[in-house]
Protein backbone atom coordinates (compact mmCIF):
# COMPACT_ATOMS: atom_id res chain seq x y z
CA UNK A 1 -17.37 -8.81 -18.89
CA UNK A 2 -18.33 -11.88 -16.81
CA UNK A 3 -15.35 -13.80 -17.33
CA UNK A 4 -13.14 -10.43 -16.26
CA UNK A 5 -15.28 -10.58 -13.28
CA UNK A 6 -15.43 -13.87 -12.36
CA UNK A 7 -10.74 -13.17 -12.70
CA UNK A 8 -10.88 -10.67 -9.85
CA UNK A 9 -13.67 -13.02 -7.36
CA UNK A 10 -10.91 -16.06 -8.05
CA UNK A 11 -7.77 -13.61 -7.01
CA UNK A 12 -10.07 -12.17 -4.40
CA UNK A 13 -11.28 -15.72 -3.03
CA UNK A 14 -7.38 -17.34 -3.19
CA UNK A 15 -6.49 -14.37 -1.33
CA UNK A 16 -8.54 -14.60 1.64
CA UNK A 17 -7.54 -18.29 1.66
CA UNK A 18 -3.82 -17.67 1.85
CA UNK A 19 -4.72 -14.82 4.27
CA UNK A 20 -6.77 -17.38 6.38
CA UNK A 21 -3.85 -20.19 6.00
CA UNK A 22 -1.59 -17.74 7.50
CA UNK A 23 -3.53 -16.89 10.23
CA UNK A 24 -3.89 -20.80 11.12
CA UNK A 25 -0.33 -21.09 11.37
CA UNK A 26 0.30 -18.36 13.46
CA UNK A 27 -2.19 -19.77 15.49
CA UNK A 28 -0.47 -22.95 15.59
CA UNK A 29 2.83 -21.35 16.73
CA UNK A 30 0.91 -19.83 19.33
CA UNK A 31 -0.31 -23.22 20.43
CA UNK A 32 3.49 -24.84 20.72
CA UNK A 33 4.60 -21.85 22.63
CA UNK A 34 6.90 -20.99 19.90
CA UNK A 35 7.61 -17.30 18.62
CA UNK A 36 5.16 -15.97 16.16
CA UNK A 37 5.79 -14.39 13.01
CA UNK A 38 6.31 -10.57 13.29
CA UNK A 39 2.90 -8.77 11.78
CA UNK A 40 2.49 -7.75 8.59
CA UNK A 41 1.98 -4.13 8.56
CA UNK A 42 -0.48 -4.24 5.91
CA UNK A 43 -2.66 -1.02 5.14
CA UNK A 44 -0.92 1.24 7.61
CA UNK A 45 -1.37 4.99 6.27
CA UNK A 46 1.29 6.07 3.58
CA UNK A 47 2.05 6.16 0.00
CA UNK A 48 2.29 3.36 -2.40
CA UNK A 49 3.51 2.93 -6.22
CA UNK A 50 1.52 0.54 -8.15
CA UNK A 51 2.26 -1.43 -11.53
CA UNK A 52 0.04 -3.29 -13.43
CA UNK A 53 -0.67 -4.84 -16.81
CA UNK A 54 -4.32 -5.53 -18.35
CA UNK A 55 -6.49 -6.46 -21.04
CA UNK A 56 -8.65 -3.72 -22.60
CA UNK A 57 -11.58 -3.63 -24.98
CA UNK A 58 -13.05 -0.85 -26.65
CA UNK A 59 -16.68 -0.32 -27.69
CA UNK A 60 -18.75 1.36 -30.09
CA UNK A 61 -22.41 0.96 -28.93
CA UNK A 62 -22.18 -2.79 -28.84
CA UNK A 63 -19.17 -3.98 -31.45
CA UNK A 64 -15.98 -3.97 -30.50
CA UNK A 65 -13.55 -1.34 -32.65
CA UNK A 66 -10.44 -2.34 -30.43
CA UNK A 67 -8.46 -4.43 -28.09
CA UNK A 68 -5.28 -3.84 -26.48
CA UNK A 69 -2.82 -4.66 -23.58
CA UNK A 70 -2.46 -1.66 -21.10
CA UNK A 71 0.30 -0.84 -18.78
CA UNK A 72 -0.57 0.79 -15.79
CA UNK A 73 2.07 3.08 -13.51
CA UNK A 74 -0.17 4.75 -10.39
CA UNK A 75 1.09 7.07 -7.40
CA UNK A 76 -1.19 6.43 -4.36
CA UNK A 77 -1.81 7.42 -0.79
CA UNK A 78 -4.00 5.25 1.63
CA UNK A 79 -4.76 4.47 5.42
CA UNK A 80 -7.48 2.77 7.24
CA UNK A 81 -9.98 5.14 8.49
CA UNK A 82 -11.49 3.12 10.80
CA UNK A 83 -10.62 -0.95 11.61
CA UNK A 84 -12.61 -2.05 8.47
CA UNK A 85 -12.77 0.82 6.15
CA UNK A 86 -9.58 1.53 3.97
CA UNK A 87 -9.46 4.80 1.76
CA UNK A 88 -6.91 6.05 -0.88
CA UNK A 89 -6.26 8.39 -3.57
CA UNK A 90 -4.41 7.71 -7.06
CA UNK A 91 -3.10 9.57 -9.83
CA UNK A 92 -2.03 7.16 -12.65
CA UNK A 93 -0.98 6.91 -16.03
CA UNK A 94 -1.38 4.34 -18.97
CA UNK A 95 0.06 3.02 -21.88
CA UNK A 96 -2.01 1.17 -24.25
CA UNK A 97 0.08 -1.65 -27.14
CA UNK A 98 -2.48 -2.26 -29.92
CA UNK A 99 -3.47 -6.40 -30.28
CA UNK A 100 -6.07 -6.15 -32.95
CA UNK A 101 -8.18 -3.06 -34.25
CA UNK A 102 -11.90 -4.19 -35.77
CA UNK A 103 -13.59 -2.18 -37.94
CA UNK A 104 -17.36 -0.22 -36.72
CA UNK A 105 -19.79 0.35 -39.85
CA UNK A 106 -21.35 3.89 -38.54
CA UNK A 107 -22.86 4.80 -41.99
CA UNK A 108 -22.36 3.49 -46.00
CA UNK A 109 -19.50 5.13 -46.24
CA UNK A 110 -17.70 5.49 -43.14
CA UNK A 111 -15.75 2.24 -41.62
CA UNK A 112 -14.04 3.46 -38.23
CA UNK A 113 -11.93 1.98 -35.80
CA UNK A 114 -11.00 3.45 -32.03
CA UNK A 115 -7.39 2.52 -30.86
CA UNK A 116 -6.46 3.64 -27.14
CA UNK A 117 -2.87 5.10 -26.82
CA UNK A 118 -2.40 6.35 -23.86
CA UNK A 119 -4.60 7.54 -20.50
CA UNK A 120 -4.22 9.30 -17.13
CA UNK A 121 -6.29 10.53 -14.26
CA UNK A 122 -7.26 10.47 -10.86
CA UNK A 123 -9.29 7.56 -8.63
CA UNK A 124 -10.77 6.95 -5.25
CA UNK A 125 -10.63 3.79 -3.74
CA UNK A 126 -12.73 3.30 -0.98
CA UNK A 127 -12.65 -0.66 0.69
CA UNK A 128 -13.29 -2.82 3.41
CA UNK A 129 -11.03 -5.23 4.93
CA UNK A 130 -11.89 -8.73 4.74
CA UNK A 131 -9.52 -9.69 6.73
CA UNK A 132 -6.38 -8.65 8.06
CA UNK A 133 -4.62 -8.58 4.94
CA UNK A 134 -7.15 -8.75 2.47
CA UNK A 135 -8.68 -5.94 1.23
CA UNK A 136 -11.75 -5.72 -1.62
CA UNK A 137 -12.41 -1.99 -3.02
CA UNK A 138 -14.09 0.01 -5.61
CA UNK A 139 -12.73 2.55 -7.77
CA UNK A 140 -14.34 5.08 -8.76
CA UNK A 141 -11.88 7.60 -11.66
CA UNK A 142 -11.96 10.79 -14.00
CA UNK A 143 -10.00 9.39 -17.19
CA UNK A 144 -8.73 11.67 -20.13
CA UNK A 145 -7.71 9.35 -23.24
CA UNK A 146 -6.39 9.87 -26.45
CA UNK A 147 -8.41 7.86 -29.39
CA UNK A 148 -6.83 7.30 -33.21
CA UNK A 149 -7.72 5.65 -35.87
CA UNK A 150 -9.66 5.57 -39.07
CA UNK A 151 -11.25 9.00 -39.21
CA UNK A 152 -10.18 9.43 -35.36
CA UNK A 153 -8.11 11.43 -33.64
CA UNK A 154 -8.91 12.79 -30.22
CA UNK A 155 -8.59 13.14 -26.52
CA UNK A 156 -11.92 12.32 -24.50
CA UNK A 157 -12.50 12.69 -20.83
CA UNK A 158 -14.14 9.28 -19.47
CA UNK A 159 -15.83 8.06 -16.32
CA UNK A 160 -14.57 4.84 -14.76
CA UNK A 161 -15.84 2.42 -12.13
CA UNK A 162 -14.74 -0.78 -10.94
CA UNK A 163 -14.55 -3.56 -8.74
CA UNK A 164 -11.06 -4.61 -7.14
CA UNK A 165 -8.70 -6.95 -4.42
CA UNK A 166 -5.90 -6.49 -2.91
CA UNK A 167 -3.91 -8.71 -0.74
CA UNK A 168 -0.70 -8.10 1.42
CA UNK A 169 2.53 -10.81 0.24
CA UNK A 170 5.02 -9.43 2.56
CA UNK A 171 5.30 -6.29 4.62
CA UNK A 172 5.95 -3.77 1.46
CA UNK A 173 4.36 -6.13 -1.18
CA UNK A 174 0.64 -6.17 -2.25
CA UNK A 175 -1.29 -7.94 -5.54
CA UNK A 176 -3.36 -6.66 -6.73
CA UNK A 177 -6.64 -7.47 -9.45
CA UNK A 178 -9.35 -5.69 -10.96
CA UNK A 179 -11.95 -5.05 -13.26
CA UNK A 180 -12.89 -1.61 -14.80
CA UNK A 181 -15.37 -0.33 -17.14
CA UNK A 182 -15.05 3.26 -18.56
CA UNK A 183 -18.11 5.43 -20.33
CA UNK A 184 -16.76 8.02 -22.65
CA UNK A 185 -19.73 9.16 -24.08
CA UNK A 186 -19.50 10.48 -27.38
CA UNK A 187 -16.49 10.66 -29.45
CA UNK A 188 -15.87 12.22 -33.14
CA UNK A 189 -16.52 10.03 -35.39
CA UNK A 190 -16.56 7.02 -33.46
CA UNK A 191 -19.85 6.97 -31.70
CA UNK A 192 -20.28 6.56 -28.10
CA UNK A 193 -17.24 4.55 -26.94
CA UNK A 194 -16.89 2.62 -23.50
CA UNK A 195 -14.10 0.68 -22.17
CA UNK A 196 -13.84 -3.05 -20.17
CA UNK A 197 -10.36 -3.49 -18.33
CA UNK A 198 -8.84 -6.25 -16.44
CA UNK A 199 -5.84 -5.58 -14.50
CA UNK A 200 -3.70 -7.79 -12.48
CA UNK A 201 -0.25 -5.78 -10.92
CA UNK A 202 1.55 -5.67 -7.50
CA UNK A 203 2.06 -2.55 -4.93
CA UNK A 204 4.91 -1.30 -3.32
CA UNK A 205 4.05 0.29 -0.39
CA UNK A 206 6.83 3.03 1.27
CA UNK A 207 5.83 2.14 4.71
């Protein structure tokens, strides 16, 4: 968990420094009397389509039963509510490829394992701009996932916060990073499972 953490401070930290860099420049241009770059737009009300790709690991209690790479697809809509507070609204779907499964000993004669296949929902995202085009956010989701594996097969509603940045690269383009962790609760014969997620992905935003 604290390396996936410390991922999304790094993309959040380079960001603000490109963001800063850029600024300078303009500033620069100012200076010489030449003409400054047009604005970026940057969180302007509208919709957005995001894709993203992450590591996953699934938990039983304490051991891990499974990791995975997910695929992300999410359908968003989000404006600036005031000049330092961003909010949006996703829908999203996942697809999860299995990397390794590891087995959980839940009794003497039961050895399970907890694969992810697939997700969707719905997330907030409230934020606050760190600077013009840098934006750091938490999401808070309603997840419904479908678990197989040894003795499990199942869909299970989860709850999911996390801790996110997002930075503009050109008026349409955003990056994105993020880290995610998702309570399920209990699941059929797989104990109480929980999720960590890291996700890295860009945003295209219909502006």
């Amino acid at each position: 968990m604290f390396k996936k953490l410390l991922l999304v401070s790094m993309i959040i930290s380079a960001s603000s420094s490109i963001a800063f860099a850029g600024q300078s420049y303009k500033g620069e241009k100012d200076y010489k009397g030449e003409m400054a770059a047009t604005p970026c737009p940057g969180f302007m009300a509208g919709p957005y389509l995001g894709l993203s790709i992450g590591d996953r690991t699934n938990f039983s209690g304490s051991p891990i039963v499974f990791k995975g790479i997910d695929g992300n697809l999410s359908l968003g809509y989000g404006a600036l509510v005031s000049p330092s507070f961003y909010l949006a609204g996703e829908i999203f779907g996942i697809g999860t490829i299995n990397v390794k499964d590891f087995t959980n000993v839940l009794s003497v004669n039961q050895n399970v394992s907890a694969k992810s296949n697939w997700s969707y929902g719905i997330s907030i995202l409230p934020g606050y701009m760190i600077t013009d085009t840098v934006l750091g956010y938490i999401r808070g989701s309603a997840v419904e996932t479908h678990f197989n594996g040894t003795n499990v097969n199942s869909n299970k509603t989860g709850w999911q916060v996390g801790l996110g940045g997002q930075t503009s690269l050109a008026p349409n383009w955003d990056i994105r990073g993020e880290y995610l962790y998702t309570y399920y609760g209990n699941v059929s014969n797989a104990g109480k499972l929980n999720a960590d997620q890291a996700n890295l992905g860009v945003v295209y935003k219909f502006l």
